[in-house]
C-alpha atoms as a PDB file:
ATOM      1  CA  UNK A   1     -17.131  13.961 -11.742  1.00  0.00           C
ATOM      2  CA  UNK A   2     -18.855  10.392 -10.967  1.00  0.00           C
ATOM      3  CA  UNK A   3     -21.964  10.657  -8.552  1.00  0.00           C
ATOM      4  CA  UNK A   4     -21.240   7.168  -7.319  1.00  0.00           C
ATOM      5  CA  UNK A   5     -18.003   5.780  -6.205  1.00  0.00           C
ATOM      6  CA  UNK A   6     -18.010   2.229  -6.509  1.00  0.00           C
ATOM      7  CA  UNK A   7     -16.782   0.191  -3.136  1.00  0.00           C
ATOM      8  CA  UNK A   8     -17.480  -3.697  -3.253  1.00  0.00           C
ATOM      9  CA  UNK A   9     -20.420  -5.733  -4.959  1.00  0.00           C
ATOM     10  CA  UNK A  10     -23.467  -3.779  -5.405  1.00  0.00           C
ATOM     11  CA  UNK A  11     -22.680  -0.932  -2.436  1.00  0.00           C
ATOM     12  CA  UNK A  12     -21.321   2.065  -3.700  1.00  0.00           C
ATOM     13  CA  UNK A  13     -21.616   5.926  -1.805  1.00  0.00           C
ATOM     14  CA  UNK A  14     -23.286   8.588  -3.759  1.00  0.00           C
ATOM     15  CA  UNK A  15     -21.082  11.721  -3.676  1.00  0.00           C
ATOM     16  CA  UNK A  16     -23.619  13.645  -2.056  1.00  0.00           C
ATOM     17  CA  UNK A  17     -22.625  11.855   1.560  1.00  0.00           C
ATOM     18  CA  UNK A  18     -18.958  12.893   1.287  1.00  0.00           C
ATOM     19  CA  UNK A  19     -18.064  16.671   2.409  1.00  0.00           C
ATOM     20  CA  UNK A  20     -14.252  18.260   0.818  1.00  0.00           C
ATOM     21  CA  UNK A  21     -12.011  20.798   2.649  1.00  0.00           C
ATOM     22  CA  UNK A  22      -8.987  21.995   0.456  1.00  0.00           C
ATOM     23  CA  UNK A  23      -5.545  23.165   1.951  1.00  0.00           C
ATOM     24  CA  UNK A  24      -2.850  24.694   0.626  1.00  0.00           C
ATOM     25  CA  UNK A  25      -0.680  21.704  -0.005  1.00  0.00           C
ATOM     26  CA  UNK A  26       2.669  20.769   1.663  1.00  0.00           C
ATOM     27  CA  UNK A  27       6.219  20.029  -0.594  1.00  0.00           C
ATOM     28  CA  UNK A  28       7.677  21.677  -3.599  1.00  0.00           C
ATOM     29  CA  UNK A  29       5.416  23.981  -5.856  1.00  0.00           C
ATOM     30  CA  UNK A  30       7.738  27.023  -6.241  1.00  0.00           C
ATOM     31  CA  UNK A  31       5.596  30.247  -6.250  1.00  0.00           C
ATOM     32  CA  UNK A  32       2.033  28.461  -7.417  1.00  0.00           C
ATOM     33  CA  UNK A  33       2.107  26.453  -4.004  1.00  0.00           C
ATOM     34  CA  UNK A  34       1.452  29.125  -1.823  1.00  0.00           C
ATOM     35  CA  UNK A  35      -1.760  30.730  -3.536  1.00  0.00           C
ATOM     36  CA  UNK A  36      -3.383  27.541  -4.580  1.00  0.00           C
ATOM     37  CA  UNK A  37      -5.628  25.406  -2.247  1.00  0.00           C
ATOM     38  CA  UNK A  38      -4.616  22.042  -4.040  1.00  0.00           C
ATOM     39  CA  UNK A  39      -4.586  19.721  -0.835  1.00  0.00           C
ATOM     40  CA  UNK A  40      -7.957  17.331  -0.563  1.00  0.00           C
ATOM     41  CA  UNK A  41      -9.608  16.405   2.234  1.00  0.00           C
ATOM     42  CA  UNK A  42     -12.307  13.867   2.441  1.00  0.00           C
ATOM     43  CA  UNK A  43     -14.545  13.270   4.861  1.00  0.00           C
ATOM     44  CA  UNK A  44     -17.359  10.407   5.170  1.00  0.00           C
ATOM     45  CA  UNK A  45     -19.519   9.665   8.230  1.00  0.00           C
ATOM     46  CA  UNK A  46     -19.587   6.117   7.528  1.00  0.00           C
ATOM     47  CA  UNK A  47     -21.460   5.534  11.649  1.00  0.00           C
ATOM     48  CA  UNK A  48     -24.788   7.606  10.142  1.00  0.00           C
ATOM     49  CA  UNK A  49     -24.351   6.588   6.174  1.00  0.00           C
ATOM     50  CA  UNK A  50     -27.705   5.436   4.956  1.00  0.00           C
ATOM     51  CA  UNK A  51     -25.603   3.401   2.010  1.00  0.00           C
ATOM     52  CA  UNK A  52     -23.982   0.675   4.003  1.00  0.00           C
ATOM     53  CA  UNK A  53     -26.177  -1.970   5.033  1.00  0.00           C
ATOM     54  CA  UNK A  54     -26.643  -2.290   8.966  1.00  0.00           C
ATOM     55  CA  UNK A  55     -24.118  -5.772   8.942  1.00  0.00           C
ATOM     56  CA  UNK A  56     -21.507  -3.683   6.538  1.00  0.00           C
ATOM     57  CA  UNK A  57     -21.740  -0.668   8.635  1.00  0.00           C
ATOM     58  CA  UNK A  58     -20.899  -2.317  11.962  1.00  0.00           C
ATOM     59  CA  UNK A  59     -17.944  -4.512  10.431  1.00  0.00           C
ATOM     60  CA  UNK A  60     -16.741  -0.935   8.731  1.00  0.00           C
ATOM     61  CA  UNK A  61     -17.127   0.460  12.218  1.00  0.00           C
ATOM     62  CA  UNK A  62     -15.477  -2.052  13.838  1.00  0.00           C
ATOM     63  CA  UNK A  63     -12.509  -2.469  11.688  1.00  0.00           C
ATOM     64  CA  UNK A  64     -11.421   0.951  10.898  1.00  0.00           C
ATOM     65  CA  UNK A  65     -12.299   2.028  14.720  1.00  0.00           C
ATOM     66  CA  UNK A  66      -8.722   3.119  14.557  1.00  0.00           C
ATOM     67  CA  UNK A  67      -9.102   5.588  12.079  1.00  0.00           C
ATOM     68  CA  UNK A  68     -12.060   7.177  13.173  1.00  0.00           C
ATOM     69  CA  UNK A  69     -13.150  10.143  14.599  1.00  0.00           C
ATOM     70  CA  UNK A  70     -16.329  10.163  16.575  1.00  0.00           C
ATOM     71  CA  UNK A  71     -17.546   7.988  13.276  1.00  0.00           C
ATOM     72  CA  UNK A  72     -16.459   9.911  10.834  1.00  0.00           C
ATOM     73  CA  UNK A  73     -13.026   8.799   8.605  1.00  0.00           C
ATOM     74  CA  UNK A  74     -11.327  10.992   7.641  1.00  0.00           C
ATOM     75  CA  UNK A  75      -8.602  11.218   4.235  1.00  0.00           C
ATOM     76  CA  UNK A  76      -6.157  13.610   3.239  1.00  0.00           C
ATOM     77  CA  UNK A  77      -4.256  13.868  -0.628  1.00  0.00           C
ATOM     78  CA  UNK A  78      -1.733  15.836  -1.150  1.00  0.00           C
ATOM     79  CA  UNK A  79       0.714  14.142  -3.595  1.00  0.00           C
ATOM     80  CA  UNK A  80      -0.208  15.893  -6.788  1.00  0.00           C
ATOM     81  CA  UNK A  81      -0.248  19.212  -7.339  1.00  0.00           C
ATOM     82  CA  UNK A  82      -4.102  19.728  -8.924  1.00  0.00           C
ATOM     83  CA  UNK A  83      -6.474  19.715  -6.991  1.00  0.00           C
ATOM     84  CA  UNK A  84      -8.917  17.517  -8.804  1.00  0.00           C
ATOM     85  CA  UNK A  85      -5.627  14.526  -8.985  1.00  0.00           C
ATOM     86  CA  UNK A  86      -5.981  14.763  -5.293  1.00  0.00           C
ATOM     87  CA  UNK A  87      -9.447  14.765  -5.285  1.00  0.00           C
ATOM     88  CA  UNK A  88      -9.877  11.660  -7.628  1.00  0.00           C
ATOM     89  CA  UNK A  89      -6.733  10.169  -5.080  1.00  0.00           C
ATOM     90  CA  UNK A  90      -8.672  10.547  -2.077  1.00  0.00           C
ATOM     91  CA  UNK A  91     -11.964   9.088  -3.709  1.00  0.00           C
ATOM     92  CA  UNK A  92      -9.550   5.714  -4.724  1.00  0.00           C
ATOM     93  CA  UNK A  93      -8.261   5.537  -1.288  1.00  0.00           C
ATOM     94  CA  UNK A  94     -12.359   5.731   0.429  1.00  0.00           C
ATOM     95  CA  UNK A  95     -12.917   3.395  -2.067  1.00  0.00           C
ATOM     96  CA  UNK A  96     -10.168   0.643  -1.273  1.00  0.00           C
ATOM     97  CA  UNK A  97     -10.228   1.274   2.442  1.00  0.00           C
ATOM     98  CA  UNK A  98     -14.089   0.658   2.555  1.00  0.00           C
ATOM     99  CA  UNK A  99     -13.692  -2.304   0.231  1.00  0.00           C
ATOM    100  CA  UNK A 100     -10.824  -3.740   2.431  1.00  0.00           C
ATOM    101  CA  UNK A 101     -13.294  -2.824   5.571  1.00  0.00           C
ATOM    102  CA  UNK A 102     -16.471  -4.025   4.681  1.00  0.00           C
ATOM    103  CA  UNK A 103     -15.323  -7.547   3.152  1.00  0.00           C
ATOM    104  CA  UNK A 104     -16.279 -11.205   4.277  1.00  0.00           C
ATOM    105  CA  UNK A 105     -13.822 -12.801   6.915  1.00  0.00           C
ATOM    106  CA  UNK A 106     -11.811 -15.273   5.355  1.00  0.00           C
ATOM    107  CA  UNK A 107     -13.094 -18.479   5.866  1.00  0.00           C
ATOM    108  CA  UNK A 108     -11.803 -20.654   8.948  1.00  0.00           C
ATOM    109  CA  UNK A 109      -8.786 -22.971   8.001  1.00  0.00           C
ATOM    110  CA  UNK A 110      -9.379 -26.663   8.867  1.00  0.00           C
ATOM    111  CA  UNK A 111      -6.842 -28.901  10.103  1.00  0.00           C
ATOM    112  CA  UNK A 112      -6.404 -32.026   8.047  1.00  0.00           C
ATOM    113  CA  UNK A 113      -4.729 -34.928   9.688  1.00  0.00           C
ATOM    114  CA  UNK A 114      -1.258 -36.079   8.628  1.00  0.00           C
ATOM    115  CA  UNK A 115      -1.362 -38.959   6.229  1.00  0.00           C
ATOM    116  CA  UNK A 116       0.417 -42.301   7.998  1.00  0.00           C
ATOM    117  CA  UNK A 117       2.627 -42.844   5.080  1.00  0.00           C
ATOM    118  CA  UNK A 118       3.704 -39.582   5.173  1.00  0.00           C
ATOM    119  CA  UNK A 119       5.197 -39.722   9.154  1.00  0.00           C
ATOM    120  CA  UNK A 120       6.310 -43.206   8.505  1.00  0.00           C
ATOM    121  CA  UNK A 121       8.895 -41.795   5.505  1.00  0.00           C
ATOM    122  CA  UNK A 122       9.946 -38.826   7.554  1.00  0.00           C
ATOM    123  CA  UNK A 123      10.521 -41.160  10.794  1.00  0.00           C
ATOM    124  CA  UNK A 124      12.024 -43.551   7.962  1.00  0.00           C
ATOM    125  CA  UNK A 125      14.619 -41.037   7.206  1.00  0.00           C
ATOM    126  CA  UNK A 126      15.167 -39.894  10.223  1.00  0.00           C
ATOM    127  CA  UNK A 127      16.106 -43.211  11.061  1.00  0.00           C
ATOM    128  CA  UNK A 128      18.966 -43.216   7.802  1.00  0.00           C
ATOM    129  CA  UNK A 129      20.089 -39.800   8.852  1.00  0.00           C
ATOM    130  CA  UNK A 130      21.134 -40.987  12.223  1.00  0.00           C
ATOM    131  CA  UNK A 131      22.386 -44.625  11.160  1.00  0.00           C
ATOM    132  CA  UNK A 132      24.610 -42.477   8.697  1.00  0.00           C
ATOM    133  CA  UNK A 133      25.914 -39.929  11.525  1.00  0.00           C
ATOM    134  CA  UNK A 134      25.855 -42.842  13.896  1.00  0.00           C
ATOM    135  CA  UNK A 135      28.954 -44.856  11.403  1.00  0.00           C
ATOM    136  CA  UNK A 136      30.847 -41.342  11.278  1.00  0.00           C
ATOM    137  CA  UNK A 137      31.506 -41.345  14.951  1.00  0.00           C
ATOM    138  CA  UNK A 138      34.922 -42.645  15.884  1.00  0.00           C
ATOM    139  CA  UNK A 139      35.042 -45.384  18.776  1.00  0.00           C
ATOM    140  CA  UNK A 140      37.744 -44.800  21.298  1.00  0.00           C
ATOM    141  CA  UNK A 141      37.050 -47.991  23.354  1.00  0.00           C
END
């Protein structure tokens, strides 16, 4: 079992800051699903975790304030049926969410200005386009 899991750059959260509860685990299992607790659920307190910088905390808070619960987030696995799959599935899924959460903001597109030859050609054929529908027209005069 890793002691780290590995988020973005240099920041990773030891496994001593997440806490498990295991469930018995919804779906098909035949007579092993109902005496096994193979369900995962992960927990992480990401508004008091002492790994996240102070700038990568609030831009974690901020962006997954939709998924937390008094600052705590909160993932469940249940699509395997061992345990450990599940646990190793919810670890991948802290991992990618916080990774997705705690990343720059994509730089700010600049407008660049239309080149003049560039509007002159489409005015150009705009200009052909209508000459051409223009000579199609029939004249009743």
């Amino acid at each position: 079992m890793p002691d780290q899991i590995h988020v973005r750059g240099s920041v990773s959260v030891p496994e001593a800051e997440l806490s498990w509860r295991f469930s018995r685990s919804s779906g098909p299992g035949g007579q092993h699903v109902n005496t096994s607790a193979t369900a995962a659920e992960l927990s992480f307190d990401v508004a008091n975790t002492p790994s996240l910088p102070d700038a990568l905390r609030e831009r974690a808070l901020a962006r997954l304030s939709h998924r937390l619960v008094k600052g705590v987030l909160t993932i469940r696995a249940e699509e395997y049926r061992s345990q450990q799959r599940n646990r190793d599935a919810a670890r991948a899924r802290l991992a990618a969410l916080l990774s997705e959460a705690i990343a720059p903001p994509p730089k700010k597109r600049i407008p660049k200005k239309i080149p003049r030859g560039l509007n002159e050609r489409r005015l150009e054929n705009k200009r052909r386009r209508s000459d051409v529908k223009r000579q199609r027209q029939s004249r009743w005069d």
